[in-house]
PDB file of N, CA and C in Angstrom:
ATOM      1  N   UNK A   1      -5.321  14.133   4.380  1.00  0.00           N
ATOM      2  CA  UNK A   1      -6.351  13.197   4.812  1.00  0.00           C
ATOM      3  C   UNK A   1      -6.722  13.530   6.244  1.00  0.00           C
ATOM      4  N   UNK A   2      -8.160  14.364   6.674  1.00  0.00           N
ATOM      5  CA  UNK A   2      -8.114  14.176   7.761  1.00  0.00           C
ATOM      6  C   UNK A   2      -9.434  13.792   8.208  1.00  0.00           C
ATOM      7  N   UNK A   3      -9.834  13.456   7.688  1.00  0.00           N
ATOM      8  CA  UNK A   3     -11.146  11.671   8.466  1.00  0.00           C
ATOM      9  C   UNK A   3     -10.796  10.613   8.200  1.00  0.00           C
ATOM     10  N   UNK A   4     -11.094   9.441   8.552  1.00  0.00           N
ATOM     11  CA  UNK A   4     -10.377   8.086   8.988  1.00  0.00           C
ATOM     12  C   UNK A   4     -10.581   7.500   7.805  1.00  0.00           C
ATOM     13  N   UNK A   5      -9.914   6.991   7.323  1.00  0.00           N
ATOM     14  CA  UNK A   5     -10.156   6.003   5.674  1.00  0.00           C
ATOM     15  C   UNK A   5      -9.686   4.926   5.913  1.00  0.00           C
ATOM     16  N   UNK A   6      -9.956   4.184   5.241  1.00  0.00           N
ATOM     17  CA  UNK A   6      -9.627   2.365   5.029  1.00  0.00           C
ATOM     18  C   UNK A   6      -8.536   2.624   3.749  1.00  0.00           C
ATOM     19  N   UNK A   7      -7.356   2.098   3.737  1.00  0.00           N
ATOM     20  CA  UNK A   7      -6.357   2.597   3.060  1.00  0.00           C
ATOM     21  C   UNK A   7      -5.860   1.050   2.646  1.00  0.00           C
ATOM     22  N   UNK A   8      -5.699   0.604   1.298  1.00  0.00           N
ATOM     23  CA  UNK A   8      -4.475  -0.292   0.915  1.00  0.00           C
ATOM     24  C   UNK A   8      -3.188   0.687   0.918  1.00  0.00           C
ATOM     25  N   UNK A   9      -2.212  -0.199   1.099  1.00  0.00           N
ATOM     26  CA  UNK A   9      -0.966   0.710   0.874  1.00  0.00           C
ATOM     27  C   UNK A   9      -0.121  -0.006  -0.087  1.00  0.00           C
ATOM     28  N   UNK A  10       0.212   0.241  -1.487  1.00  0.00           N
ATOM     29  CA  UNK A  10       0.702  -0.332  -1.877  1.00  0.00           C
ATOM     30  C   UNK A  10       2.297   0.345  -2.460  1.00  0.00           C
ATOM     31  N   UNK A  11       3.190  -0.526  -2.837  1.00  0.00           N
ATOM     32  CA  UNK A  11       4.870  -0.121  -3.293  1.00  0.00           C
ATOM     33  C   UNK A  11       5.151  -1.157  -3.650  1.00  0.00           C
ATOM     34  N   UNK A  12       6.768  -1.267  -4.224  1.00  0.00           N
ATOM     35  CA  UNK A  12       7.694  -2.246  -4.907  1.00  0.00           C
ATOM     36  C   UNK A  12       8.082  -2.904  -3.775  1.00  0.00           C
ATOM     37  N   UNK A  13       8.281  -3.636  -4.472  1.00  0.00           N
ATOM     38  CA  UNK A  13       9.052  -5.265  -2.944  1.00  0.00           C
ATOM     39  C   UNK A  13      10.155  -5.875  -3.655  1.00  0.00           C
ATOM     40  N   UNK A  14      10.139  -6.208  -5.205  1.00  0.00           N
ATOM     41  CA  UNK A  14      10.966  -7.113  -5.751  1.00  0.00           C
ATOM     42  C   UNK A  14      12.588  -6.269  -5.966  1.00  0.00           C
ATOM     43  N   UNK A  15      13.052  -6.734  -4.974  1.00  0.00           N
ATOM     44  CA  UNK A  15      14.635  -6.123  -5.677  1.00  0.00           C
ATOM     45  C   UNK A  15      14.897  -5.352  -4.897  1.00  0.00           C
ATOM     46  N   UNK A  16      14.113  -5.056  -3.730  1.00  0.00           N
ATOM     47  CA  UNK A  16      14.412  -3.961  -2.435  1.00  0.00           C
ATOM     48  C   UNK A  16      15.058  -5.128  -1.559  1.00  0.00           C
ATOM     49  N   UNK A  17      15.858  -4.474  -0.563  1.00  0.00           N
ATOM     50  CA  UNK A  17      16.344  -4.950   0.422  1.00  0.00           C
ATOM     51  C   UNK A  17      15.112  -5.265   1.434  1.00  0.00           C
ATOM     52  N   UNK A  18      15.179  -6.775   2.192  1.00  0.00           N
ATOM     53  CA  UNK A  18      14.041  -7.328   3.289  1.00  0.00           C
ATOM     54  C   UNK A  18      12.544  -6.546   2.367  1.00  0.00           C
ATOM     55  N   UNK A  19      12.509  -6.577   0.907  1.00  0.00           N
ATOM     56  CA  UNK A  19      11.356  -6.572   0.144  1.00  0.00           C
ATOM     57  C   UNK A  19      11.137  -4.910   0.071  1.00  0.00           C
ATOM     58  N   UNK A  20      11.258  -4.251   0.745  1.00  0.00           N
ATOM     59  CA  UNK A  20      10.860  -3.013   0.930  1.00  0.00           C
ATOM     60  C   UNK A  20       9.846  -2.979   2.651  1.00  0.00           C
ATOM     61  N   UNK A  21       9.906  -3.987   3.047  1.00  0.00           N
ATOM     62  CA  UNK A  21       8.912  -4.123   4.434  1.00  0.00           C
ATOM     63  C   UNK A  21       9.117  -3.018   5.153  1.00  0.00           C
ATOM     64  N   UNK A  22      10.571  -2.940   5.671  1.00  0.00           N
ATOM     65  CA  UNK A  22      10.624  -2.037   6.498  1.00  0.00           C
ATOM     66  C   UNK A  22      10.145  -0.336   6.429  1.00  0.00           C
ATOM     67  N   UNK A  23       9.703  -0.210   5.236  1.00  0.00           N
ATOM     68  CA  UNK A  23       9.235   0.873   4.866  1.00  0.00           C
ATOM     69  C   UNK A  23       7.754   0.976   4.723  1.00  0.00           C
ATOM     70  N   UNK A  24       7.254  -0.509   4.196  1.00  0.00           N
ATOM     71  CA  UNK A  24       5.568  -1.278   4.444  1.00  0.00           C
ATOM     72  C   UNK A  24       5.604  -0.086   6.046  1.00  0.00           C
ATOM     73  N   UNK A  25       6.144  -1.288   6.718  1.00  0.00           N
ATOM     74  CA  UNK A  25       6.048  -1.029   8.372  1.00  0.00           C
ATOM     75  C   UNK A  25       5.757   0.452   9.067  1.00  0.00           C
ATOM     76  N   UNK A  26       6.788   0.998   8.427  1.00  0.00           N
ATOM     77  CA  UNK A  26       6.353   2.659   8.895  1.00  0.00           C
ATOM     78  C   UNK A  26       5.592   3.229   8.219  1.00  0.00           C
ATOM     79  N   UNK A  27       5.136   3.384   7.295  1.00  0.00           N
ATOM     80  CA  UNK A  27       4.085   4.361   6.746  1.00  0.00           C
ATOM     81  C   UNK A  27       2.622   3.966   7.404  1.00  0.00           C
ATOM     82  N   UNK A  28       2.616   2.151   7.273  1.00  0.00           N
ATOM     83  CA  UNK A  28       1.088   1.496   7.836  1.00  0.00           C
ATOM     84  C   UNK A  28       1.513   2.249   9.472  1.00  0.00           C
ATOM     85  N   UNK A  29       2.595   2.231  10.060  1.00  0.00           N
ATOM     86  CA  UNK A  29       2.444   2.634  11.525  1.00  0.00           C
ATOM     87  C   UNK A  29       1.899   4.230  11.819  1.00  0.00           C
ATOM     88  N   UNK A  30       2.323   4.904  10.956  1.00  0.00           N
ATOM     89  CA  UNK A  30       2.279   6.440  10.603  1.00  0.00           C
ATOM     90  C   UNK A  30       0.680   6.923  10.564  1.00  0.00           C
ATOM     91  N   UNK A  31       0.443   6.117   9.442  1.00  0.00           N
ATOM     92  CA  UNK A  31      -0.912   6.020   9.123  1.00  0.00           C
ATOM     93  C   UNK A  31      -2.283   5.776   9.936  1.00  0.00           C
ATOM     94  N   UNK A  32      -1.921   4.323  10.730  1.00  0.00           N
ATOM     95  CA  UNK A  32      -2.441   3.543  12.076  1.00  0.00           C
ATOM     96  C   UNK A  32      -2.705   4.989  13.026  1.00  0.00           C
ATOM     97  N   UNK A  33      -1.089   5.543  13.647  1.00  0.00           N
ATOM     98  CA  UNK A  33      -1.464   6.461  14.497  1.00  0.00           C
ATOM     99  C   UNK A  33      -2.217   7.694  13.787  1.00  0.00           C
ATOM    100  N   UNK A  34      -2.606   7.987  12.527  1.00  0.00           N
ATOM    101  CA  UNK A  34      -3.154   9.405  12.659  1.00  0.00           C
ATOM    102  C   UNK A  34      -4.764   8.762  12.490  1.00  0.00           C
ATOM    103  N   UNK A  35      -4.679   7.226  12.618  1.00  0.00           N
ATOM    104  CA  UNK A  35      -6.591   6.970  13.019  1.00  0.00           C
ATOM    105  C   UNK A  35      -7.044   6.292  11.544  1.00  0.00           C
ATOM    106  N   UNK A  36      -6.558   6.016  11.005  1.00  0.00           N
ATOM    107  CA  UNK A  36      -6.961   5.383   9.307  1.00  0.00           C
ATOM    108  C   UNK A  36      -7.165   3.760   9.526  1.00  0.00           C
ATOM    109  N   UNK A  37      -7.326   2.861   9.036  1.00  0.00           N
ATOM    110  CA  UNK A  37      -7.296   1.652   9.115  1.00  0.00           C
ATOM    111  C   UNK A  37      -6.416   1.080   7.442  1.00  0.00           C
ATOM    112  N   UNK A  38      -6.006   0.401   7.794  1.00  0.00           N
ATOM    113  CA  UNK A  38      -4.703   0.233   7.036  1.00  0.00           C
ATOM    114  C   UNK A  38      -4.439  -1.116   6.634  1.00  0.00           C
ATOM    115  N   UNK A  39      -4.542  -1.512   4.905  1.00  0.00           N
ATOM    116  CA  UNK A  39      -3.781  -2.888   4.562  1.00  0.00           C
ATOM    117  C   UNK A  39      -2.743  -3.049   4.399  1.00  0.00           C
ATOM    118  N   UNK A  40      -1.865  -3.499   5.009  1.00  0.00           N
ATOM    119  CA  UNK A  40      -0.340  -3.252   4.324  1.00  0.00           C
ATOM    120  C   UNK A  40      -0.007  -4.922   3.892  1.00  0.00           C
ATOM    121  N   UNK A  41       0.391  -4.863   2.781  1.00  0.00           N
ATOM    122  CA  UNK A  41       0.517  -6.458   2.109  1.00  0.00           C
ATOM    123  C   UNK A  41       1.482  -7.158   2.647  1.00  0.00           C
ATOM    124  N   UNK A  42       2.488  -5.870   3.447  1.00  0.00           N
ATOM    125  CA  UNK A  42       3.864  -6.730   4.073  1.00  0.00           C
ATOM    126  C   UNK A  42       3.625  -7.734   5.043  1.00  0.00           C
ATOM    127  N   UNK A  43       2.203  -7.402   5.971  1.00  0.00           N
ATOM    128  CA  UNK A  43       1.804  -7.994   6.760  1.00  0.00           C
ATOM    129  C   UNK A  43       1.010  -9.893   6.262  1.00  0.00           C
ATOM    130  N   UNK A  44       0.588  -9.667   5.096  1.00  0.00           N
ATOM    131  CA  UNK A  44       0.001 -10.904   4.622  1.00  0.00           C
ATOM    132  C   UNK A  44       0.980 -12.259   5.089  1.00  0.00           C
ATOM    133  N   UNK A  45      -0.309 -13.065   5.935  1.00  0.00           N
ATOM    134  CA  UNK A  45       0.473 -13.881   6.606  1.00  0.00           C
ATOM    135  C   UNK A  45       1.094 -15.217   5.535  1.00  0.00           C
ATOM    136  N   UNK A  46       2.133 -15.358   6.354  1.00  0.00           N
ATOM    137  CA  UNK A  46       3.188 -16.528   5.467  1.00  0.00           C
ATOM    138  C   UNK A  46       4.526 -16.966   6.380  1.00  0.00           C
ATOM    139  N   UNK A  47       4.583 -17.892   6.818  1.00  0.00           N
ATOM    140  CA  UNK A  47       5.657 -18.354   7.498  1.00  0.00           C
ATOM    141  C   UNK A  47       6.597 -19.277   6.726  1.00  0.00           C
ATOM    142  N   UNK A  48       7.537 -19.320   6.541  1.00  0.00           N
ATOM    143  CA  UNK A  48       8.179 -20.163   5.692  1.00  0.00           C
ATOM    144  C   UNK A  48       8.846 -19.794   4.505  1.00  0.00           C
ATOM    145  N   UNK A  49       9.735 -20.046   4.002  1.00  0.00           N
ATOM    146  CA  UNK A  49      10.662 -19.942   2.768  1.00  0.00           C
ATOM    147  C   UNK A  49       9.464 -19.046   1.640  1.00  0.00           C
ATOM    148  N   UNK A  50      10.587 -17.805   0.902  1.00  0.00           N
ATOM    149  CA  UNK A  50       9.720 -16.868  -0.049  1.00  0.00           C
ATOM    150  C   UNK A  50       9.609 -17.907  -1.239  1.00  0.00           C
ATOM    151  N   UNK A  51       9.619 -18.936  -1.450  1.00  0.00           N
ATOM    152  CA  UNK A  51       9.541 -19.825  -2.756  1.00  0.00           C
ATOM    153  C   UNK A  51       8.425 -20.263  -2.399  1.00  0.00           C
ATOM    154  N   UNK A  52       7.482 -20.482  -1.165  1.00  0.00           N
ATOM    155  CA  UNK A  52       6.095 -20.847  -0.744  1.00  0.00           C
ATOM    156  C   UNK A  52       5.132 -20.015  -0.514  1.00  0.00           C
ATOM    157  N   UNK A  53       5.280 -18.998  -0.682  1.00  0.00           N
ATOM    158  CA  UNK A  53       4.854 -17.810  -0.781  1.00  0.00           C
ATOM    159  C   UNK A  53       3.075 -17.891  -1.431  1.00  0.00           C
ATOM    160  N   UNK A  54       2.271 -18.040  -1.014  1.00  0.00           N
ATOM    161  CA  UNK A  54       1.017 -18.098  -1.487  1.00  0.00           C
ATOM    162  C   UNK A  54       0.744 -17.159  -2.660  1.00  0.00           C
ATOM    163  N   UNK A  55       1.686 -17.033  -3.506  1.00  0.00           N
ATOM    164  CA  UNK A  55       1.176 -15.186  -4.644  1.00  0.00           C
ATOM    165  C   UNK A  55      -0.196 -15.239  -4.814  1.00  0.00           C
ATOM    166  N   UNK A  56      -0.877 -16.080  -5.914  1.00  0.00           N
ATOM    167  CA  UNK A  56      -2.252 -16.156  -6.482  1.00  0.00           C
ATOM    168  C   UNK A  56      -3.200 -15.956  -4.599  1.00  0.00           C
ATOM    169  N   UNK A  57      -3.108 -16.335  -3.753  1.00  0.00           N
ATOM    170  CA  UNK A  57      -3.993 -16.107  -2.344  1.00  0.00           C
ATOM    171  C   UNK A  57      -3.629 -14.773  -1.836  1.00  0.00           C
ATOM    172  N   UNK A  58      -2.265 -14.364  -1.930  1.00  0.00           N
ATOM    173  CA  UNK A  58      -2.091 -13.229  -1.289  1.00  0.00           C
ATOM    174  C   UNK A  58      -3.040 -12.196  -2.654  1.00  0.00           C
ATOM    175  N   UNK A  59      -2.649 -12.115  -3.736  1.00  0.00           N
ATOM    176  CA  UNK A  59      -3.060 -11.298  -4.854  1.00  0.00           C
ATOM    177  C   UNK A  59      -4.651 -10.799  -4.749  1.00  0.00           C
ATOM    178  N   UNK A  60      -5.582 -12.305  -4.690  1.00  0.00           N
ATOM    179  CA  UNK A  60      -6.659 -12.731  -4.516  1.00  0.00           C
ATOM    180  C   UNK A  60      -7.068 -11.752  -2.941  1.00  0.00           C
ATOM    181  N   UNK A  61      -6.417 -11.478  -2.265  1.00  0.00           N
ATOM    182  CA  UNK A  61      -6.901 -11.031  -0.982  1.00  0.00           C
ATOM    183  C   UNK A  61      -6.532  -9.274  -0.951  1.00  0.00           C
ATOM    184  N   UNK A  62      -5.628  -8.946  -1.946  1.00  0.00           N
ATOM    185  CA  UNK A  62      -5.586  -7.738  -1.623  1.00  0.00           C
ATOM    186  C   UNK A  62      -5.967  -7.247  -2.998  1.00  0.00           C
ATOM    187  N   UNK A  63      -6.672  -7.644  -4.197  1.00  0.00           N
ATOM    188  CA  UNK A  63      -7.864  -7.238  -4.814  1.00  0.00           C
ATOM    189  C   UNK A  63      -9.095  -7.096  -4.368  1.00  0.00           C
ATOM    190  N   UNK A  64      -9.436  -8.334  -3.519  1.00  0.00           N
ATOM    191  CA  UNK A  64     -10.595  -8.407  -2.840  1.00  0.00           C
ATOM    192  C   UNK A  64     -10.665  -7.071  -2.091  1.00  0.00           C
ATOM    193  N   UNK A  65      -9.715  -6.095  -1.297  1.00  0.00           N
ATOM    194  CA  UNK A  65      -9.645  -5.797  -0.093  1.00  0.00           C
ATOM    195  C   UNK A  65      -9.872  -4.341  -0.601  1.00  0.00           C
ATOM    196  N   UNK A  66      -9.251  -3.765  -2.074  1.00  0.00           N
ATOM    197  CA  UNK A  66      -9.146  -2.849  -3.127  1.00  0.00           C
ATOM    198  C   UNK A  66     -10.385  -2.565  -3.537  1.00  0.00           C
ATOM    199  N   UNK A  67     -10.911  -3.811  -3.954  1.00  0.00           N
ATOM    200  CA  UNK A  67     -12.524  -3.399  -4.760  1.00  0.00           C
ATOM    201  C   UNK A  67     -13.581  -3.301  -3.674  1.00  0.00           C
ATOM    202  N   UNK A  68     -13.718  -3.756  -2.397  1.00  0.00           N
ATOM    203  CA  UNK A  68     -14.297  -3.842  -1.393  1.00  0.00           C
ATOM    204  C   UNK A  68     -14.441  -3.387  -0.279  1.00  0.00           C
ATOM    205  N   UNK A  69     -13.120  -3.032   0.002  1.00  0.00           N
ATOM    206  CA  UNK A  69     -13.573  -2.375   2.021  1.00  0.00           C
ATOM    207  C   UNK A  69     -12.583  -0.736   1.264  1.00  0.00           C
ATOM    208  N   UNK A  70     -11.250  -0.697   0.862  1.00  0.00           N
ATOM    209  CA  UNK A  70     -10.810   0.579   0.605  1.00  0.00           C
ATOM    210  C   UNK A  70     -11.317   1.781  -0.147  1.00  0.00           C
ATOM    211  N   UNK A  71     -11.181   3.001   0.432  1.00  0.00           N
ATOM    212  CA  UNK A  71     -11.213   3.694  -0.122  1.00  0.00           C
ATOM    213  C   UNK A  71     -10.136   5.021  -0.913  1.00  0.00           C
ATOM    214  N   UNK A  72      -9.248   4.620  -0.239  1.00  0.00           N
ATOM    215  CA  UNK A  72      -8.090   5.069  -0.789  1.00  0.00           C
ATOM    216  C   UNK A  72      -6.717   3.939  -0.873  1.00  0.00           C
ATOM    217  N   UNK A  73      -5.916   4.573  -1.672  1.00  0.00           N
ATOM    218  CA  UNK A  73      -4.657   3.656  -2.288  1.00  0.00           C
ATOM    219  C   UNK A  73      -3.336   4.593  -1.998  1.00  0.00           C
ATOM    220  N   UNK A  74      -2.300   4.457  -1.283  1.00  0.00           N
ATOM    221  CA  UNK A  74      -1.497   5.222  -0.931  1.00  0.00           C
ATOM    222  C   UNK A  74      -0.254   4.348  -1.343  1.00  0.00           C
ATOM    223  N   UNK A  75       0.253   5.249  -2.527  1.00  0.00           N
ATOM    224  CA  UNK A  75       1.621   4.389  -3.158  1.00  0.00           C
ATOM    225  C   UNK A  75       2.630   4.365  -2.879  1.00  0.00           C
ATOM    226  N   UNK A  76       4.057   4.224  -2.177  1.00  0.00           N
ATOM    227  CA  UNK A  76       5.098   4.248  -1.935  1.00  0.00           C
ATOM    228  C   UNK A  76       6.112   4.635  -3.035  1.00  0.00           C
ATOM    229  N   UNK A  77       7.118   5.353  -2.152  1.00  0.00           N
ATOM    230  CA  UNK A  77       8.122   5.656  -3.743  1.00  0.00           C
ATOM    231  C   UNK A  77       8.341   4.550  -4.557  1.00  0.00           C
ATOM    232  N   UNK A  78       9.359   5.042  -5.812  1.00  0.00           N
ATOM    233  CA  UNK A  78       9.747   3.753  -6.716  1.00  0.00           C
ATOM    234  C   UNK A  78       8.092   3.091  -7.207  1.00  0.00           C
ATOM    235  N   UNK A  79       6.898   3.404  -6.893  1.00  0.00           N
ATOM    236  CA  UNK A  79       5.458   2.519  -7.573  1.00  0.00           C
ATOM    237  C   UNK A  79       5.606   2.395  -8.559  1.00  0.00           C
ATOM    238  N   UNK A  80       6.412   3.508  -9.486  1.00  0.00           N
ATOM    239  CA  UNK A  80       6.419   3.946 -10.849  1.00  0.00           C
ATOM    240  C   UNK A  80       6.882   2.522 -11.795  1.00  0.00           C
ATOM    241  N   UNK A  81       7.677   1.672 -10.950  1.00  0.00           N
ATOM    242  CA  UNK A  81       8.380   1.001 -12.279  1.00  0.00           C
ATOM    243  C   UNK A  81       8.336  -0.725 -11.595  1.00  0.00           C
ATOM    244  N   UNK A  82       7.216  -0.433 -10.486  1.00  0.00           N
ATOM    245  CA  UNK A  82       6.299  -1.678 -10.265  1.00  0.00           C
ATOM    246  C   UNK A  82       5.245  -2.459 -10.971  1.00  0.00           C
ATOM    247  N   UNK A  83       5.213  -3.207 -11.625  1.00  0.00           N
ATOM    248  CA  UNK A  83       4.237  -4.209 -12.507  1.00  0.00           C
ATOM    249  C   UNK A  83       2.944  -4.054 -11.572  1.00  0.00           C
ATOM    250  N   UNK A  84       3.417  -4.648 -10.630  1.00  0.00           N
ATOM    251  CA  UNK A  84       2.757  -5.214  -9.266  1.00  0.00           C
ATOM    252  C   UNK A  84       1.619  -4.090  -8.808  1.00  0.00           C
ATOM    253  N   UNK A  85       2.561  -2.900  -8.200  1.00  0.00           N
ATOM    254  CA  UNK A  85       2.124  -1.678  -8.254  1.00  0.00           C
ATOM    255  C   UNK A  85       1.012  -1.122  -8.743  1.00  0.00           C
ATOM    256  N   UNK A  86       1.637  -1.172 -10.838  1.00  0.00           N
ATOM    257  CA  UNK A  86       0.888  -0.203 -11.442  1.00  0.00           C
ATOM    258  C   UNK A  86      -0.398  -1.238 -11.837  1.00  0.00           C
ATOM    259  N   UNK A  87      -0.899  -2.229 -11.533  1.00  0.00           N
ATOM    260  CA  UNK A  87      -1.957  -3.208 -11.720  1.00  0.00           C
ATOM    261  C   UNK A  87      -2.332  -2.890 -10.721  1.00  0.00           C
ATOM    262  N   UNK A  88      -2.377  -2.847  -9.326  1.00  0.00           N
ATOM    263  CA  UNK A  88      -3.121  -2.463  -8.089  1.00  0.00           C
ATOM    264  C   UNK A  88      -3.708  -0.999  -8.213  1.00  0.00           C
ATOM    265  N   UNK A  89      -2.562   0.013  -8.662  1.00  0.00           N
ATOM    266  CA  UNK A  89      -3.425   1.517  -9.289  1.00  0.00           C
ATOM    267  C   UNK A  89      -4.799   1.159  -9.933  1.00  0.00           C
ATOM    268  N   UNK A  90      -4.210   0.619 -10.946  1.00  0.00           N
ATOM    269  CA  UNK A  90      -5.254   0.343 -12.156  1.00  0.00           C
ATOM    270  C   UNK A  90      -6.268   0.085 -11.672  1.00  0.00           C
ATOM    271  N   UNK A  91      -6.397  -1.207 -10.601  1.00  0.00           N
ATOM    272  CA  UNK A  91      -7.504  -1.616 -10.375  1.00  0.00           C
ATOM    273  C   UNK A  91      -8.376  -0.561  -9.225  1.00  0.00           C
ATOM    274  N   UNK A  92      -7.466   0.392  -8.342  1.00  0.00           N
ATOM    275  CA  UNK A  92      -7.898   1.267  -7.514  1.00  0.00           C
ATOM    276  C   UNK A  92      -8.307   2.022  -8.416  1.00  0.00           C
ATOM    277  N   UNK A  93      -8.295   2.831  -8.774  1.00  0.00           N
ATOM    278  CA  UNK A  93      -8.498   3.763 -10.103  1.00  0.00           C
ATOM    279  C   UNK A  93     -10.483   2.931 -10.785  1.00  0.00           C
ATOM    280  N   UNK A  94     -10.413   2.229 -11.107  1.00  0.00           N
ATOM    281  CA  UNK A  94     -11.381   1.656 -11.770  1.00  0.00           C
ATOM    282  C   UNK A  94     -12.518   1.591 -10.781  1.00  0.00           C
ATOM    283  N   UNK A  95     -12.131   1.203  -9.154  1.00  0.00           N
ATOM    284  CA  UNK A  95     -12.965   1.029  -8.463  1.00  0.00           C
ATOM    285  C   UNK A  95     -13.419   2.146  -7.583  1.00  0.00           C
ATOM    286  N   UNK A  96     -12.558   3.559  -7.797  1.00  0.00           N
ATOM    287  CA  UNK A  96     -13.175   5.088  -7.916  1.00  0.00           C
ATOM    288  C   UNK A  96     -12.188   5.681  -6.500  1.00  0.00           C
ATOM    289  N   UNK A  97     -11.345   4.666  -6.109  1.00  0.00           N
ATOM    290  CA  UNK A  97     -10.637   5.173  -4.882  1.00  0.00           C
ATOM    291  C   UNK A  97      -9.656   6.525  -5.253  1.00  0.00           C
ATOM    292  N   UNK A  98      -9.747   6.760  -3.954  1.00  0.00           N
ATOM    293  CA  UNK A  98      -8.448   8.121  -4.678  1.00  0.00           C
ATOM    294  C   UNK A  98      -7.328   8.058  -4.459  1.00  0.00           C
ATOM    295  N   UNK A  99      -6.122   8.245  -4.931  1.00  0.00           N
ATOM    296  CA  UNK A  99      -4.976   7.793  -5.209  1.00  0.00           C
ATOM    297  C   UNK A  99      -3.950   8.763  -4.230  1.00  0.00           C
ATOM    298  N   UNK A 100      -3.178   7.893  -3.391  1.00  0.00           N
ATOM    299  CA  UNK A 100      -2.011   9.443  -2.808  1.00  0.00           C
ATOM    300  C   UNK A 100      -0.645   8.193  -2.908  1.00  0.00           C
ATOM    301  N   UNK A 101      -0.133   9.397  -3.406  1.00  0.00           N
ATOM    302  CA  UNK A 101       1.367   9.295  -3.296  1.00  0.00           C
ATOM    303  C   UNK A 101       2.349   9.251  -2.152  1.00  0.00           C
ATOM    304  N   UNK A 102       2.668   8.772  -1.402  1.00  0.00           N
ATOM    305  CA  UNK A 102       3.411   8.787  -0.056  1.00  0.00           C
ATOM    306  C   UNK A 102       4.553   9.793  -0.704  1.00  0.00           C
ATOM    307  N   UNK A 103       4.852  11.185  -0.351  1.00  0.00           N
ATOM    308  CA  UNK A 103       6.123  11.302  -0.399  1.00  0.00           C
ATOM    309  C   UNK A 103       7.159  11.644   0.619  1.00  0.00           C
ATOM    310  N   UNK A 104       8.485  11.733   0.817  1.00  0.00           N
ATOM    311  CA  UNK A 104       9.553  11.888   1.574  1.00  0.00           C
ATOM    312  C   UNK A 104       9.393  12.160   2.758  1.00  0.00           C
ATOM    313  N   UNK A 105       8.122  13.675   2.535  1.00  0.00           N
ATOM    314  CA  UNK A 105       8.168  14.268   3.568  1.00  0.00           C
ATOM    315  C   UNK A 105       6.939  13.544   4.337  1.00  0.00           C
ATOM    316  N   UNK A 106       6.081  12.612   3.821  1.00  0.00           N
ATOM    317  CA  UNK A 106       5.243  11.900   4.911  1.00  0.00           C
ATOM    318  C   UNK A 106       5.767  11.364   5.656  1.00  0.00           C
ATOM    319  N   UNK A 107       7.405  11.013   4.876  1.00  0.00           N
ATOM    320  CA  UNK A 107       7.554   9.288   6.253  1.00  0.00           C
ATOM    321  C   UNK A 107       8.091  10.004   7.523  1.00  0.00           C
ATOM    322  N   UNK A 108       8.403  10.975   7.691  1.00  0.00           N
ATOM    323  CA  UNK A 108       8.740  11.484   9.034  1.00  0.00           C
ATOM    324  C   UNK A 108       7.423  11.651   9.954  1.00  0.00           C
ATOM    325  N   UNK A 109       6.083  10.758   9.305  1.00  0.00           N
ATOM    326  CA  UNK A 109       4.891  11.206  10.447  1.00  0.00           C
ATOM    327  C   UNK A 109       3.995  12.112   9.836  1.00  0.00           C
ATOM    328  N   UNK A 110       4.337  13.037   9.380  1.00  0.00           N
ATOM    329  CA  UNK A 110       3.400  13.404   8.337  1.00  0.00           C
ATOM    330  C   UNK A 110       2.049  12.750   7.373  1.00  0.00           C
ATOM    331  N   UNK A 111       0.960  13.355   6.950  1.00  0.00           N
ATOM    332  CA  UNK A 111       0.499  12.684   6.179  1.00  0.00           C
ATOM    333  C   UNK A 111       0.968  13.169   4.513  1.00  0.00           C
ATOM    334  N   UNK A 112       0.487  12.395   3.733  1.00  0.00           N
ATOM    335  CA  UNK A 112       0.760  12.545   2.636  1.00  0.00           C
ATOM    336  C   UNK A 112      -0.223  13.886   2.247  1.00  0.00           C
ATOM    337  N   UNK A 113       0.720  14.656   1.385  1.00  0.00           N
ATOM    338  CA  UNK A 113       0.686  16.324   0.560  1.00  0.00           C
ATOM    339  C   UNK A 113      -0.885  15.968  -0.413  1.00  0.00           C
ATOM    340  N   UNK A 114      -1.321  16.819  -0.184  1.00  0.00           N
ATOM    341  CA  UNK A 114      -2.803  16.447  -1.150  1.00  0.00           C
ATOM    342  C   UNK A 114      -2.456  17.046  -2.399  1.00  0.00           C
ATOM    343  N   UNK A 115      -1.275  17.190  -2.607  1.00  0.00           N
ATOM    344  CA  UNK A 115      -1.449  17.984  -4.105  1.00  0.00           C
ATOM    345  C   UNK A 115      -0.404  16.639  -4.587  1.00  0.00           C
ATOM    346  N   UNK A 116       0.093  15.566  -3.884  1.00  0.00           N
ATOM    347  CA  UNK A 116       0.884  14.453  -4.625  1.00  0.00           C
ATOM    348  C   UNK A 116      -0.200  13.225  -5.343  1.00  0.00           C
ATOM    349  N   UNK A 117      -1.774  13.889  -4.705  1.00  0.00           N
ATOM    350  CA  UNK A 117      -2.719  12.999  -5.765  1.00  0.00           C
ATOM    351  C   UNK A 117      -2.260  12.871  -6.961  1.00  0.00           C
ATOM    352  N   UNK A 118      -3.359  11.530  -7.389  1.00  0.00           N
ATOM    353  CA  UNK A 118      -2.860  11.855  -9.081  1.00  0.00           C
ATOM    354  C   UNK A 118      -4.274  11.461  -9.320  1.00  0.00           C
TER     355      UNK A 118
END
C-alpha cells in the first residue's frame, strides 16, 4: 500500500486476551504512521462494564464506515474462524474494497505483503 487509504481494520476479539486490543492498537498505530487513515473498532467508544457494551450501535457504525468512507479492509490473524470477522469481509467484498491480510511480518512496522490479498 503506498498512497493513503481509509482502512477498516478488522480481527477476532472474542476469546483473546484484553479482546485482542492490544494488537487492534499496533497495527492502527503502524498503519496511522505510514499516512493511511484508520478504523480500528477497538477504539469504539464505551466506558463501562463489557455486558453494556452498545453491540447493535457499535455494529451499525462500523458497517456504516465499510460501505461508506473505506476503501480497504485489513484483517488480522486468527479472521479465519471469526463470525464477526468473516461478515465484515463479506460485506467489504460486496462493497468492492480490497482485502489485505495483516501478516507477521507487518506487525514489526511493515506494511502488509500484497501478495497476502485475497
Amino acid at each position: 500500500m503506498s498512497d493513503a487509504r481509509v482502512i477498516y481494520l478488522s480481527g477476532p476479539m472474542k476469546g483473546y486476551p484484553e479482546s485482542n486490543y492490544p494488537l487492534f492498537r499496533q497495527v492502527a498505530a503502524d498503519l496511522r504512521a505510514d499516512g493511511h487513515r484508520v478504523y480500528n473498532p477497538a477504539e469504539f467508544p464505551h466506558r463501562g462494564p463489557h455486558e453494556t457494551f452498545p453491540l447493535r450501535q457499535a455494529f451499525a457504525s462500523y458497517c456504516s464506515f465499510i460501505c461508506l468512507e473505506a476503501d480497504t479492509i485489513v484483517l488480522l490473524p486468527g479472521w479465519e474462524k471469526s463470525k464477526g470477522v468473516s461478515a465484515e469481509k463479506a460485506l467489504a467484498e460486496n462493497c468492492g474494497l480490497e482485502v489485505i491480510e495483516w501478516s507477521s511480518k507487518s506487525q514489526s512496522g511493515a506494511e502488509p505483503s500484497p501478495g497476502a490479498s485475497s
